[in-house]
PDB file of N, CA and C in Angstrom:
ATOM      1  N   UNK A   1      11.975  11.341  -8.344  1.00  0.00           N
ATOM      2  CA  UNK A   1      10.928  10.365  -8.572  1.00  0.00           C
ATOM      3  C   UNK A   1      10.273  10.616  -9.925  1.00  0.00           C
ATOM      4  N   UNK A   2       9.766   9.638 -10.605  1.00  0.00           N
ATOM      5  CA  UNK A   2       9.061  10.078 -11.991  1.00  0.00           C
ATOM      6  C   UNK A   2       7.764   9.556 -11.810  1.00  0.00           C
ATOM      7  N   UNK A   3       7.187  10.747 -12.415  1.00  0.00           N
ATOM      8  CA  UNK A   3       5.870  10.845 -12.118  1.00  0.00           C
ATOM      9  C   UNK A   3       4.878   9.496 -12.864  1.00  0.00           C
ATOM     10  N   UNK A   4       3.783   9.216 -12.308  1.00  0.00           N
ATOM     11  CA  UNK A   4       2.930   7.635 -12.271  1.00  0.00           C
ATOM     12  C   UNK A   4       4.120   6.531 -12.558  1.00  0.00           C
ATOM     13  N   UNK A   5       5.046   6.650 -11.798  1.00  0.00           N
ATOM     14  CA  UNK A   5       5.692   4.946 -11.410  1.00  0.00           C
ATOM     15  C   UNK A   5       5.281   4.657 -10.627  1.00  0.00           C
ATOM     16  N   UNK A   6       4.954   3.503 -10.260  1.00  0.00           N
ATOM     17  CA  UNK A   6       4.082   2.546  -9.549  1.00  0.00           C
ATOM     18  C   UNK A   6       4.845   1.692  -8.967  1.00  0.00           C
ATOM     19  N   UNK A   7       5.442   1.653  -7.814  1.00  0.00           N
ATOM     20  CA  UNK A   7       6.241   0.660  -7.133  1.00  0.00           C
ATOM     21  C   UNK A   7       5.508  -0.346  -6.333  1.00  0.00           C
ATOM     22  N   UNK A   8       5.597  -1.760  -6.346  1.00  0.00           N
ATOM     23  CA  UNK A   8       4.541  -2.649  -5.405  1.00  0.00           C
ATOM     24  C   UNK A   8       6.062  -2.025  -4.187  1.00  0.00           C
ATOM     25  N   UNK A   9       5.644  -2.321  -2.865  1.00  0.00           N
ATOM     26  CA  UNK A   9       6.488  -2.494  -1.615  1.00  0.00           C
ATOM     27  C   UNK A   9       6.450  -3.485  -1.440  1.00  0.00           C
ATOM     28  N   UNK A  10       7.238  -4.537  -1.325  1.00  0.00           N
ATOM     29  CA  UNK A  10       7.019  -6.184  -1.443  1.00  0.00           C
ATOM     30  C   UNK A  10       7.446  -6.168   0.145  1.00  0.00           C
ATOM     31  N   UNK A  11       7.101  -6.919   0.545  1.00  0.00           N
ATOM     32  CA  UNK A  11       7.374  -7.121   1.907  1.00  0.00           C
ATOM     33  C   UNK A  11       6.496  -6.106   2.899  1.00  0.00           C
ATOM     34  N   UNK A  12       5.966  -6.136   2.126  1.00  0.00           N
ATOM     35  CA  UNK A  12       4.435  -5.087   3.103  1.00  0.00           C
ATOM     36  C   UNK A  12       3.217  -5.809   2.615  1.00  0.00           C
ATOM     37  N   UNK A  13       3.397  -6.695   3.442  1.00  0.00           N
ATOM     38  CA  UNK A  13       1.966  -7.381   3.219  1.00  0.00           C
ATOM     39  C   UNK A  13       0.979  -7.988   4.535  1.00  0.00           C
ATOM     40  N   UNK A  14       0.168  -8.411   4.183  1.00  0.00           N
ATOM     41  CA  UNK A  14      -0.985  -8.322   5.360  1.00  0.00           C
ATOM     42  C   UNK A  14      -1.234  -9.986   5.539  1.00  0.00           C
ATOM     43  N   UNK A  15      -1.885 -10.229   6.687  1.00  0.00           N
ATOM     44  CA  UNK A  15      -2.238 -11.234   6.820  1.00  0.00           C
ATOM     45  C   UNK A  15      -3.545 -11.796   6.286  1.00  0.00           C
ATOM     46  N   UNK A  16      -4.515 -12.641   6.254  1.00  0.00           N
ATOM     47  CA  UNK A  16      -5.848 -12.609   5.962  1.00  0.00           C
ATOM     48  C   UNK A  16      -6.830 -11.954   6.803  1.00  0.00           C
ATOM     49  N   UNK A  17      -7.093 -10.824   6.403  1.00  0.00           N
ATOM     50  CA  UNK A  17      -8.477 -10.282   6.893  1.00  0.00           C
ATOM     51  C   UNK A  17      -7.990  -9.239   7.978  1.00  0.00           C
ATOM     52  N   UNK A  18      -6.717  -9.061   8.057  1.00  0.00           N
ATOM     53  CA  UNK A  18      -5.864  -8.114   8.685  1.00  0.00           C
ATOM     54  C   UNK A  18      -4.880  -6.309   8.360  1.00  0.00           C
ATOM     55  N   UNK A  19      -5.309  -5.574   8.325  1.00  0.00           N
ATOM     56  CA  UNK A  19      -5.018  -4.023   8.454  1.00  0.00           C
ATOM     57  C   UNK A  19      -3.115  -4.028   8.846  1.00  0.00           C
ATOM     58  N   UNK A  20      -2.868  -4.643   9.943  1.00  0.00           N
ATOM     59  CA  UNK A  20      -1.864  -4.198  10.917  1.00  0.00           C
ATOM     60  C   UNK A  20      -0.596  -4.602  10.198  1.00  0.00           C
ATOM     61  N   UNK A  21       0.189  -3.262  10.445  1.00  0.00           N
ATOM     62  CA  UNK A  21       2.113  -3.772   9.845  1.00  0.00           C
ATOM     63  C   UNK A  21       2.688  -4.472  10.709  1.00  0.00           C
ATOM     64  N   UNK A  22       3.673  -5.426  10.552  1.00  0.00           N
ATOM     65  CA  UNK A  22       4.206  -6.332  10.835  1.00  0.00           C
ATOM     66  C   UNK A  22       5.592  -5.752  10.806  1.00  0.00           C
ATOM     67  N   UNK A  23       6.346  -6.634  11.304  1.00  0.00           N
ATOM     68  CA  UNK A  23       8.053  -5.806  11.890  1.00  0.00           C
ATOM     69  C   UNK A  23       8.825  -5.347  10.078  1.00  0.00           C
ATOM     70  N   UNK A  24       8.514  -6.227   9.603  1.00  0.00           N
ATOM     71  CA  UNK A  24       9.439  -6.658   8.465  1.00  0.00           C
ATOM     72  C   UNK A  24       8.937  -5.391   7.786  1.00  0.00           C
ATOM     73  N   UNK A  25       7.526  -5.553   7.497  1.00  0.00           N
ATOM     74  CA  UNK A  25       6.917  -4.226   6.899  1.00  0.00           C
ATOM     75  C   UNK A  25       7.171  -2.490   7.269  1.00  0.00           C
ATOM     76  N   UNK A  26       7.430  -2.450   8.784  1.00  0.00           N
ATOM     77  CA  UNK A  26       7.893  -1.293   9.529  1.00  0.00           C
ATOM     78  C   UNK A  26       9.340  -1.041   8.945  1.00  0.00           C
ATOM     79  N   UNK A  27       9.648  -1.959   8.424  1.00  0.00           N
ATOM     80  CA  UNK A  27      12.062  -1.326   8.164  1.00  0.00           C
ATOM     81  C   UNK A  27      11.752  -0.966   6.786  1.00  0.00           C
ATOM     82  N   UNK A  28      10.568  -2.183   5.611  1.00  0.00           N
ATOM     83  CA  UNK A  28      10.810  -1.693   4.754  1.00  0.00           C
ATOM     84  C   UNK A  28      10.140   0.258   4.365  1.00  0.00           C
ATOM     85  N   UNK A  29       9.069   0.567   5.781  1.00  0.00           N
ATOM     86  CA  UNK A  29       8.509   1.663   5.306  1.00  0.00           C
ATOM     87  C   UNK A  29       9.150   2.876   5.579  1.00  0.00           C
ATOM     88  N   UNK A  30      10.350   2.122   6.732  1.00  0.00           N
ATOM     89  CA  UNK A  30      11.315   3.292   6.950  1.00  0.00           C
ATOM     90  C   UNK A  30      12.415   3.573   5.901  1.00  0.00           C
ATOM     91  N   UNK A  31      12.132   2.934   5.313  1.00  0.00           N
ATOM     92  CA  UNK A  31      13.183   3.283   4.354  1.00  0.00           C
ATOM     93  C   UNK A  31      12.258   4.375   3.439  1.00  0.00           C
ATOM     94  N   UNK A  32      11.502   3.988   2.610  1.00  0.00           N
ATOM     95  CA  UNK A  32      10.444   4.787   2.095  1.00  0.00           C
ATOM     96  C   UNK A  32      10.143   5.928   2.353  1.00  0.00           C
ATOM     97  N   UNK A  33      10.046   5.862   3.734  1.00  0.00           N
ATOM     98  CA  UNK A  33       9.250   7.231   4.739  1.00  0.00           C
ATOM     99  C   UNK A  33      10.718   8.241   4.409  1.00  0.00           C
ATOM    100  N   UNK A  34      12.177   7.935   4.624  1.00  0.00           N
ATOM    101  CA  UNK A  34      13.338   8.904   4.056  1.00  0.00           C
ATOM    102  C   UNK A  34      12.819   9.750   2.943  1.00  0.00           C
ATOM    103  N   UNK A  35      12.442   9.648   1.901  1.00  0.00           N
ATOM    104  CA  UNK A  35      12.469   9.962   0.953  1.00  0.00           C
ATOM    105  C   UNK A  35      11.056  11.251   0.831  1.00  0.00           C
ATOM    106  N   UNK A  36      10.357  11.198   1.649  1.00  0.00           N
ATOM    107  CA  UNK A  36       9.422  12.479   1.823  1.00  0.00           C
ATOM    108  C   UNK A  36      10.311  13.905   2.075  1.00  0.00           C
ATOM    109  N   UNK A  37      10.664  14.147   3.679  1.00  0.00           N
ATOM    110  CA  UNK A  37      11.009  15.460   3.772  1.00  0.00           C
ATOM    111  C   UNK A  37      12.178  16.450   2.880  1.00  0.00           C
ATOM    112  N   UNK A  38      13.006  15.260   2.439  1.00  0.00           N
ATOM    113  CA  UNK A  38      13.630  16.124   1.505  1.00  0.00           C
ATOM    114  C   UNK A  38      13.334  16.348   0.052  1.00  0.00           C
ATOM    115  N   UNK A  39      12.185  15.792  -0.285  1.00  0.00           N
ATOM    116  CA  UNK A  39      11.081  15.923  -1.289  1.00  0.00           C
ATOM    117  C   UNK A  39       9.673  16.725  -1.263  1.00  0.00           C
ATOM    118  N   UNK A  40       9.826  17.951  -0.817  1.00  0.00           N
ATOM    119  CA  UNK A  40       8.614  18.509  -0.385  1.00  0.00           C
ATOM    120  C   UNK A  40       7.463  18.222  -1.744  1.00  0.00           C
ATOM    121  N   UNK A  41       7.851  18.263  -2.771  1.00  0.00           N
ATOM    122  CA  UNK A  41       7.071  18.436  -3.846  1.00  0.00           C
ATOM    123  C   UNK A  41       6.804  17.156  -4.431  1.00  0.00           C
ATOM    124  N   UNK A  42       6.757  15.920  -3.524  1.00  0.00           N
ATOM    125  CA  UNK A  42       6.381  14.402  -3.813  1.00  0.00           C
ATOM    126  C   UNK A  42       5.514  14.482  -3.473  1.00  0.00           C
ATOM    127  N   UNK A  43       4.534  13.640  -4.363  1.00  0.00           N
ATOM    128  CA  UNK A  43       2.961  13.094  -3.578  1.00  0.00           C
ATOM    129  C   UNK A  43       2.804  12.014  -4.790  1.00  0.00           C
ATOM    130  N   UNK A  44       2.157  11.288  -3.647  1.00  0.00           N
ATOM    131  CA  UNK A  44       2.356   9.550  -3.790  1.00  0.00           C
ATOM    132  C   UNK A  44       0.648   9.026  -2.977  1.00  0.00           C
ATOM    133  N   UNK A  45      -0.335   8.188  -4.248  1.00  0.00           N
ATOM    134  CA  UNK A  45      -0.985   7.220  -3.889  1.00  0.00           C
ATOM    135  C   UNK A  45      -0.471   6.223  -3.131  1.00  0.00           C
ATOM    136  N   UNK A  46      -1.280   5.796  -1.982  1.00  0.00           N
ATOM    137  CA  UNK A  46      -0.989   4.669  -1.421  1.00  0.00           C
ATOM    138  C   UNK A  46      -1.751   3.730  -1.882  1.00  0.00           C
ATOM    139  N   UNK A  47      -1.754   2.354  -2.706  1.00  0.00           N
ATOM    140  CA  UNK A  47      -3.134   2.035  -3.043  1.00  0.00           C
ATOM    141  C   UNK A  47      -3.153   0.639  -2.067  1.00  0.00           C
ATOM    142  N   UNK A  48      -4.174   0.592  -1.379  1.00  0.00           N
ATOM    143  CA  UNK A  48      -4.190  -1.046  -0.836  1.00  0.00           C
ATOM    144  C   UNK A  48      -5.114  -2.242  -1.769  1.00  0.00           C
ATOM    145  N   UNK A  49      -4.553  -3.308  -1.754  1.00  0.00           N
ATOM    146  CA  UNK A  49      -4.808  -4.305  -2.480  1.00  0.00           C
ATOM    147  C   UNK A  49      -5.484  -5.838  -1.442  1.00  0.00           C
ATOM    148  N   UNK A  50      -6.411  -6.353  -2.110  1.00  0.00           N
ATOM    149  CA  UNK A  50      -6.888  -7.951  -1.278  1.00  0.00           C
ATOM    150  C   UNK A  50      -6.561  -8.829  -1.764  1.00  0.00           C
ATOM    151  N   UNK A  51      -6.829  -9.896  -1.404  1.00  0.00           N
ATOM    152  CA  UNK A  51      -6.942 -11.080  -2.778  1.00  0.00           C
ATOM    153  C   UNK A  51      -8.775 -11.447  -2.879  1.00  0.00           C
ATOM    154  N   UNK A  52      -8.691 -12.543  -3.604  1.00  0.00           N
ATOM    155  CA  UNK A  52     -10.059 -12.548  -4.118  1.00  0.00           C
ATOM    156  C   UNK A  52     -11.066 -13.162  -2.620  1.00  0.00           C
ATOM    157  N   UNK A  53     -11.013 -13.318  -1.894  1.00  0.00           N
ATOM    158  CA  UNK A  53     -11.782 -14.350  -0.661  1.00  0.00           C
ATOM    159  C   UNK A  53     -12.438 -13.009   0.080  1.00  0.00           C
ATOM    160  N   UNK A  54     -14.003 -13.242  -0.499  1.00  0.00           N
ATOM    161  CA  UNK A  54     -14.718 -12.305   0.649  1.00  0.00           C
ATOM    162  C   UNK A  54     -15.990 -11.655  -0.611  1.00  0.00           C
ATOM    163  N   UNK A  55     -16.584 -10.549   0.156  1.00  0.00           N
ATOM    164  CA  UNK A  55     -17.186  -9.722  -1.012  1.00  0.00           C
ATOM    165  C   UNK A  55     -16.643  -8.458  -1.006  1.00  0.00           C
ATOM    166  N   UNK A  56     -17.028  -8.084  -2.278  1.00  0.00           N
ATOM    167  CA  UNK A  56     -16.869  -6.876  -2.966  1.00  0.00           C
ATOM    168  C   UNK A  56     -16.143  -5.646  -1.836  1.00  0.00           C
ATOM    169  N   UNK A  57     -17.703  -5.135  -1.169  1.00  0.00           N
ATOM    170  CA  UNK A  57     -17.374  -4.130  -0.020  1.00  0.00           C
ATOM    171  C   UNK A  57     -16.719  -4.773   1.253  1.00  0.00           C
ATOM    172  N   UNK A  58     -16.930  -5.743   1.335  1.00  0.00           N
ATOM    173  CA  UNK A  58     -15.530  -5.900   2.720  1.00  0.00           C
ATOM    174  C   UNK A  58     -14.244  -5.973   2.305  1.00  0.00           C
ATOM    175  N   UNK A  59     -14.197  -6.043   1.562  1.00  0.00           N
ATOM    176  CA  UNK A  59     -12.695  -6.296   0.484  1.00  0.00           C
ATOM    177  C   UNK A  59     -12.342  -4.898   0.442  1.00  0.00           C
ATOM    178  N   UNK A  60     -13.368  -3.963  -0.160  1.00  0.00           N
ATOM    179  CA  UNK A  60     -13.127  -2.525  -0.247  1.00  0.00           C
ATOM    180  C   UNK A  60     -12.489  -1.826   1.151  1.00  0.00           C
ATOM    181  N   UNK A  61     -13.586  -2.167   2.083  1.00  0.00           N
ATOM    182  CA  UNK A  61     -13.115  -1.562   3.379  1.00  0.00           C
ATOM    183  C   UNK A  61     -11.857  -1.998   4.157  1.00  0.00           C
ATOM    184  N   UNK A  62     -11.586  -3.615   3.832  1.00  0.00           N
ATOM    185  CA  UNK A  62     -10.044  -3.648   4.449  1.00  0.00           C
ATOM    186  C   UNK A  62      -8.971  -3.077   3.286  1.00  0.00           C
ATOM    187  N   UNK A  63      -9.572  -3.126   1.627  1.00  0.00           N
ATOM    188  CA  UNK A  63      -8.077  -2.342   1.171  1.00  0.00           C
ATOM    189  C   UNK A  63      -7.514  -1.162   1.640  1.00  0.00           C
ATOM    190  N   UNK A  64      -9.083  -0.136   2.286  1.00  0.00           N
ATOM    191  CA  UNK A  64      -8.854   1.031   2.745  1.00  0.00           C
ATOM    192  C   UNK A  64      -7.822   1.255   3.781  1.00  0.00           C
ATOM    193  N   UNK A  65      -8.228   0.247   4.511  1.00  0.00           N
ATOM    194  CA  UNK A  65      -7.774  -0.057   6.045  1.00  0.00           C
ATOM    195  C   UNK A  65      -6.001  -0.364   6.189  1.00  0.00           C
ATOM    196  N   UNK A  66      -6.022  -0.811   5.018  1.00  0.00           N
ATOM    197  CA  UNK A  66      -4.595  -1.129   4.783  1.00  0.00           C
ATOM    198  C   UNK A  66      -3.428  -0.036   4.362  1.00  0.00           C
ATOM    199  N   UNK A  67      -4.421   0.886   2.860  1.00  0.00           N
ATOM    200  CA  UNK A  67      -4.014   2.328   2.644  1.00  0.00           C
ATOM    201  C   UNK A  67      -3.624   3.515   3.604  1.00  0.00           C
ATOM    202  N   UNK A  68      -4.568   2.823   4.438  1.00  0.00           N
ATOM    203  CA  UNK A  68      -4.351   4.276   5.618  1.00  0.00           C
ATOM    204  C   UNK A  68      -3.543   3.501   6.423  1.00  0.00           C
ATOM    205  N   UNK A  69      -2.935   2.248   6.917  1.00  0.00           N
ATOM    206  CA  UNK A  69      -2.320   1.859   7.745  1.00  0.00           C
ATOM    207  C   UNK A  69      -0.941   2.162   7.360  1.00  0.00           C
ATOM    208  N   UNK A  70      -0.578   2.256   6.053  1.00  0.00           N
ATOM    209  CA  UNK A  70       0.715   2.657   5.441  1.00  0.00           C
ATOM    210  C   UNK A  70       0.962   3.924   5.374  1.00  0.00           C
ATOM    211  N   UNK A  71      -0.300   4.854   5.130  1.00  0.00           N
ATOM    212  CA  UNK A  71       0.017   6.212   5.106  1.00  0.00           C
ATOM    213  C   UNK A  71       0.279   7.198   6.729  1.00  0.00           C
ATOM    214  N   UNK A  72      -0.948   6.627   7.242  1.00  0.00           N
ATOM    215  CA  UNK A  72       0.187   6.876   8.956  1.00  0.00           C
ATOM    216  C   UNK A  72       0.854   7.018   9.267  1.00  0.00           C
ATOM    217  N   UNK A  73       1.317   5.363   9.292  1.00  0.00           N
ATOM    218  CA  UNK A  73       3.122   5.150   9.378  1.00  0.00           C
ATOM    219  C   UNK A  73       4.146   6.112   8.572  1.00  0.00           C
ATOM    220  N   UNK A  74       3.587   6.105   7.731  1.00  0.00           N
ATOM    221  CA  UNK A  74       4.834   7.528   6.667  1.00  0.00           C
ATOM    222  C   UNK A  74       4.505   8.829   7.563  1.00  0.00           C
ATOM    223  N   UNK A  75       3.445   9.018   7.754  1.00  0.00           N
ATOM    224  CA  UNK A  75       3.251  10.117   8.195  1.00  0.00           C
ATOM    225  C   UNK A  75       4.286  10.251   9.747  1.00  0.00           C
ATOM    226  N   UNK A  76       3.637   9.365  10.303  1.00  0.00           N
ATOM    227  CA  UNK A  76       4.530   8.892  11.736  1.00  0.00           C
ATOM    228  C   UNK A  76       5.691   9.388  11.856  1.00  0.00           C
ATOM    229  N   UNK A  77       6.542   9.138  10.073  1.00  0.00           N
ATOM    230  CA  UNK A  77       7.599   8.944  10.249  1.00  0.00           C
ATOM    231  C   UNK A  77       8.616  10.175   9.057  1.00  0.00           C
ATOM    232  N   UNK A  78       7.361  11.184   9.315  1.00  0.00           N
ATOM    233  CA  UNK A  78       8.235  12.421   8.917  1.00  0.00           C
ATOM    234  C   UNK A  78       7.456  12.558   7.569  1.00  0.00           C
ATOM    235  N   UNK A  79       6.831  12.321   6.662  1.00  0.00           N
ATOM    236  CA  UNK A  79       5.421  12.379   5.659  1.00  0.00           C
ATOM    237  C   UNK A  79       4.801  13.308   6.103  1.00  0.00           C
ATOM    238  N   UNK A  80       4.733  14.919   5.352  1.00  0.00           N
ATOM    239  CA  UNK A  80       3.695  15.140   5.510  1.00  0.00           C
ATOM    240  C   UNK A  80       2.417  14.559   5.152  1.00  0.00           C
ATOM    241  N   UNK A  81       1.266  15.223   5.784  1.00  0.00           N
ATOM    242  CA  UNK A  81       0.034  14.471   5.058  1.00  0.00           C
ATOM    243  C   UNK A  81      -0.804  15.041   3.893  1.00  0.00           C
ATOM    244  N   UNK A  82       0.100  15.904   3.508  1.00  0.00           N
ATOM    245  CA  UNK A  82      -0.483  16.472   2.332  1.00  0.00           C
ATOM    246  C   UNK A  82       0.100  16.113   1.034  1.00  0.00           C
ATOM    247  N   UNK A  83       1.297  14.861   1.089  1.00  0.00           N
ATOM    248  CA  UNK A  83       1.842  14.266   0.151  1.00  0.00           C
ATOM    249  C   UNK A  83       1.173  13.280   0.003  1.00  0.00           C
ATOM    250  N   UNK A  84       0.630  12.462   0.375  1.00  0.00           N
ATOM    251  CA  UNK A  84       0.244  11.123   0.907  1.00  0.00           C
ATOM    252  C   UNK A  84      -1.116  11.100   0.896  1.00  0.00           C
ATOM    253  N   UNK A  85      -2.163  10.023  -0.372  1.00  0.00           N
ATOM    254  CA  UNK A  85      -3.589  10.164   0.021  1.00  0.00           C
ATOM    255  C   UNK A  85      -3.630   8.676   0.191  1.00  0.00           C
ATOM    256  N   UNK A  86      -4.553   7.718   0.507  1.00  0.00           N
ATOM    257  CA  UNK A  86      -4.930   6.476   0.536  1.00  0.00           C
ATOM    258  C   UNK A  86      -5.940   6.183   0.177  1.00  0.00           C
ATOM    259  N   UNK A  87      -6.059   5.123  -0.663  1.00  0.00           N
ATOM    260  CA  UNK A  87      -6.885   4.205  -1.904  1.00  0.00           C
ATOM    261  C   UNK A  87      -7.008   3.230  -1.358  1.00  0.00           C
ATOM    262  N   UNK A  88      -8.369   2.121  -1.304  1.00  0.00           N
ATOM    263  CA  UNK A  88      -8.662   0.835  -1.096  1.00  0.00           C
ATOM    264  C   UNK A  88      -9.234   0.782  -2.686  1.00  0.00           C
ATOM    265  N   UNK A  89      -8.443  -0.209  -3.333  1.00  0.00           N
ATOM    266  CA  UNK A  89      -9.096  -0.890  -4.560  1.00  0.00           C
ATOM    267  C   UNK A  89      -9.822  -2.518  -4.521  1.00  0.00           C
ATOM    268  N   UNK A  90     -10.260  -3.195  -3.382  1.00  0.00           N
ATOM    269  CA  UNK A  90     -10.419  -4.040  -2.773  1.00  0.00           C
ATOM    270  C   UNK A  90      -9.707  -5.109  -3.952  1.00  0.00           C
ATOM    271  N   UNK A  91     -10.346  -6.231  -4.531  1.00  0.00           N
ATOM    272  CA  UNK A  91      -9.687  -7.146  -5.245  1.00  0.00           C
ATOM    273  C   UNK A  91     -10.015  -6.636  -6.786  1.00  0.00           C
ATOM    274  N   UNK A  92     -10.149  -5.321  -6.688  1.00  0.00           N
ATOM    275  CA  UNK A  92     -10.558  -5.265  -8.290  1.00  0.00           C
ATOM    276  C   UNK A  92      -9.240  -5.426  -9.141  1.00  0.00           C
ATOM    277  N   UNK A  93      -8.141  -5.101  -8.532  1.00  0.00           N
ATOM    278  CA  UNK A  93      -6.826  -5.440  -9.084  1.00  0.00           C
ATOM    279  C   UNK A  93      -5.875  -6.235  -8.759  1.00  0.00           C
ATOM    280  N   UNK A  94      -5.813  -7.241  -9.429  1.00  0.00           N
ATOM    281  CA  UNK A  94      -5.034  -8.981  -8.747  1.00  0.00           C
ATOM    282  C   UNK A  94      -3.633  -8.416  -9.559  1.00  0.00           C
ATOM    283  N   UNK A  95      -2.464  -8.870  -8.998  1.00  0.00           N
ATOM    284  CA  UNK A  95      -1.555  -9.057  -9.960  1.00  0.00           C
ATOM    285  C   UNK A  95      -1.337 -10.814 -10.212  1.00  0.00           C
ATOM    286  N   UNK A  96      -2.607 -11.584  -9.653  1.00  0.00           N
ATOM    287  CA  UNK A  96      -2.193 -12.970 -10.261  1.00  0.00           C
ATOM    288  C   UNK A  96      -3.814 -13.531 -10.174  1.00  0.00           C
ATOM    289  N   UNK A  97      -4.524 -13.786 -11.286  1.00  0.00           N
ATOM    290  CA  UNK A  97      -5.278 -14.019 -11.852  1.00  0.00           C
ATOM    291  C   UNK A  97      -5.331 -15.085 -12.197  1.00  0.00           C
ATOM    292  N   UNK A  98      -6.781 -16.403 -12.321  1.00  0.00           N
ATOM    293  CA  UNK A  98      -6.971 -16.529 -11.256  1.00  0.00           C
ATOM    294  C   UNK A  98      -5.997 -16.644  -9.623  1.00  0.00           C
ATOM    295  N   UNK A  99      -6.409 -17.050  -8.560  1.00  0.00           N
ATOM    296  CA  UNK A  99      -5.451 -17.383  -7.693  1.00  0.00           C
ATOM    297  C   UNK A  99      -5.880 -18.927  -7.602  1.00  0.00           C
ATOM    298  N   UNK A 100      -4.603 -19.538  -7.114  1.00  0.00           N
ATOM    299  CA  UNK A 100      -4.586 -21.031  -7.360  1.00  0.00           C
ATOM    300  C   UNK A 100      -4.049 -21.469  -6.369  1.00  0.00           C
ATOM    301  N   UNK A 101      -3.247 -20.371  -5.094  1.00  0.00           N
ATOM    302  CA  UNK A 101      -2.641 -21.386  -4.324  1.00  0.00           C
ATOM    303  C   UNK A 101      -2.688 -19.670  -3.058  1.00  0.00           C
ATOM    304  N   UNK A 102      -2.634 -20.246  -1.728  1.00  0.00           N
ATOM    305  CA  UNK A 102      -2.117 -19.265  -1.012  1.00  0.00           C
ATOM    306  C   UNK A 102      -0.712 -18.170  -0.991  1.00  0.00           C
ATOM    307  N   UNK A 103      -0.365 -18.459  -1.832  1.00  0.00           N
ATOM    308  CA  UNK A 103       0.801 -17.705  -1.764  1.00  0.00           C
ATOM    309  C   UNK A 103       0.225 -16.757  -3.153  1.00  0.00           C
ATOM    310  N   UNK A 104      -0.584 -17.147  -4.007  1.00  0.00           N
ATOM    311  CA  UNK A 104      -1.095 -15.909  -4.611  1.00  0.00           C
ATOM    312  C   UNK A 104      -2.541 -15.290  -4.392  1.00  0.00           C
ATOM    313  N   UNK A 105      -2.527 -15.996  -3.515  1.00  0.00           N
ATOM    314  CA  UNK A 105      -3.693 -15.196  -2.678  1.00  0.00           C
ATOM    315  C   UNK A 105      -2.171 -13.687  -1.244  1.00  0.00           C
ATOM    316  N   UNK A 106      -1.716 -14.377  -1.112  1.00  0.00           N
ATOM    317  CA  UNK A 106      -0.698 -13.312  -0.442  1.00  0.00           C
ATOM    318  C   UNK A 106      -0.052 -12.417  -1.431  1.00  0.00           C
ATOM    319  N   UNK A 107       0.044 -12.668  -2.503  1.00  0.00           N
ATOM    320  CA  UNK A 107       0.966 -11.487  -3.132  1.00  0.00           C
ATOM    321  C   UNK A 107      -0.119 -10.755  -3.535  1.00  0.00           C
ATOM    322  N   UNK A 108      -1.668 -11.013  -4.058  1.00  0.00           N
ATOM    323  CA  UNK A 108      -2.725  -9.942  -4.254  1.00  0.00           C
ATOM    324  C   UNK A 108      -2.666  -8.891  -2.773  1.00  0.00           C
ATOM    325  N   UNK A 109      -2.444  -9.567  -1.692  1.00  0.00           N
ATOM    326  CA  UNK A 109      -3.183  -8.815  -0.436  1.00  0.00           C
ATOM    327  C   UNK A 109      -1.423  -7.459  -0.607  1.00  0.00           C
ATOM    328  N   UNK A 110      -1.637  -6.294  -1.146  1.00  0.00           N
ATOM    329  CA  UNK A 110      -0.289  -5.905  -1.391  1.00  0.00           C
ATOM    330  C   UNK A 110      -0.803  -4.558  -0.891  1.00  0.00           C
ATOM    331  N   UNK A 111       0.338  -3.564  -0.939  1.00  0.00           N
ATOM    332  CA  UNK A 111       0.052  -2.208  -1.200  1.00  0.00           C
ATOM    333  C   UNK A 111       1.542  -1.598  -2.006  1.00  0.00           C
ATOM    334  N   UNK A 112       1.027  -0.569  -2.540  1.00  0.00           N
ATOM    335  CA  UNK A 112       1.337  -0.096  -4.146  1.00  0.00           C
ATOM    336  C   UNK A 112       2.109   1.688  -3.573  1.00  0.00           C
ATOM    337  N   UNK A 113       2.722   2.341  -3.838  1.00  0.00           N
ATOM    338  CA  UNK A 113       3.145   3.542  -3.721  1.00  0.00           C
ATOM    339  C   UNK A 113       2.797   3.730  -5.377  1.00  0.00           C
ATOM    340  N   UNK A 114       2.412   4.768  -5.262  1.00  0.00           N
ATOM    341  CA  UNK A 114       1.857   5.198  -7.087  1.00  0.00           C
ATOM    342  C   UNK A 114       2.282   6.725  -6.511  1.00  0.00           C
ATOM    343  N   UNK A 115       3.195   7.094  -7.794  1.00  0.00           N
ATOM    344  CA  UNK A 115       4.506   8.684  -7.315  1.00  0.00           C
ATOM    345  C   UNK A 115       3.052   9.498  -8.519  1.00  0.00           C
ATOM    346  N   UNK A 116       2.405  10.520  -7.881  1.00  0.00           N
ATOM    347  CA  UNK A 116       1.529  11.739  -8.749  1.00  0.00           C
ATOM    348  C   UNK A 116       1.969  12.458  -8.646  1.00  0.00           C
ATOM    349  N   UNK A 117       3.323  13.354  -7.875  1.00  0.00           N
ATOM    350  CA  UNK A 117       3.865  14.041  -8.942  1.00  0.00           C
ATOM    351  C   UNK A 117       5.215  14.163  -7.990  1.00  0.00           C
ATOM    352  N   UNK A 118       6.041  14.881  -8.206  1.00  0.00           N
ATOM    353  CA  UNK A 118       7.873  14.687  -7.945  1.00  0.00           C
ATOM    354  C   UNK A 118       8.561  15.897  -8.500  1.00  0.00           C
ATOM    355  N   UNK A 119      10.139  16.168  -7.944  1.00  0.00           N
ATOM    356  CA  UNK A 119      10.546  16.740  -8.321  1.00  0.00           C
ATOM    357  C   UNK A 119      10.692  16.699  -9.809  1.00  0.00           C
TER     358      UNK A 119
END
């Protein structure tokens, strides 16, 4: 892994105003989740992302909600938890600015694997 690459997980995304993984999201995290135990010396931000609809701190508290819903699941799934921290950045970071239509209101609501450090 090289260290601060920033991968979005596309297909891990949330519903509106919703925390919980979805099936599609569970295969892509198993795939992901492989790549811990035979990497003892990986550690990876989870960052969760919103889109713009809401305020500031509720936005904050579901990005959280989302961070830790991904880091669990890794954990769940063979992650230690000492690789793995979780970030809510609520909408302070859009990757589509303004939003203009629901579907970029869905690609803001994201979460991010950010690699801090690797073999």
């Amino acid at each position: 892994m090289i260290v601060k690459q920033v991968l979005e997980l596309r297909g891990v995304t949330f519903e509106f105003n919703r925390a919980r993984l979805d099936p599609n999201a569970l295969g892509i995290l198993d795939g992901v989740a492989r790549a811990f135990p035979g990497q003892p010396s990986l550690r990876a931000e989870i960052a969760g992302h919103t889109d713009s609809i809401g305020g500031d701190a509720a936005n904050l508290v579901l990005s959280q909600k989302r961070a830790d819903a991904v880091r669990d699941y890794l954990i769940s799934k063979g992650a230690s938890s000492s690789q793995l921290v979780a970030r809510g950045y609520g909408r302070s970071k859009p990757l589509i600015s303004p939003e203009r239509s629901d579907e970029d209101r869905e690609r803001n609501r994201r979460v991010e694997f950010n690699v801090i450090a690797g073999n």
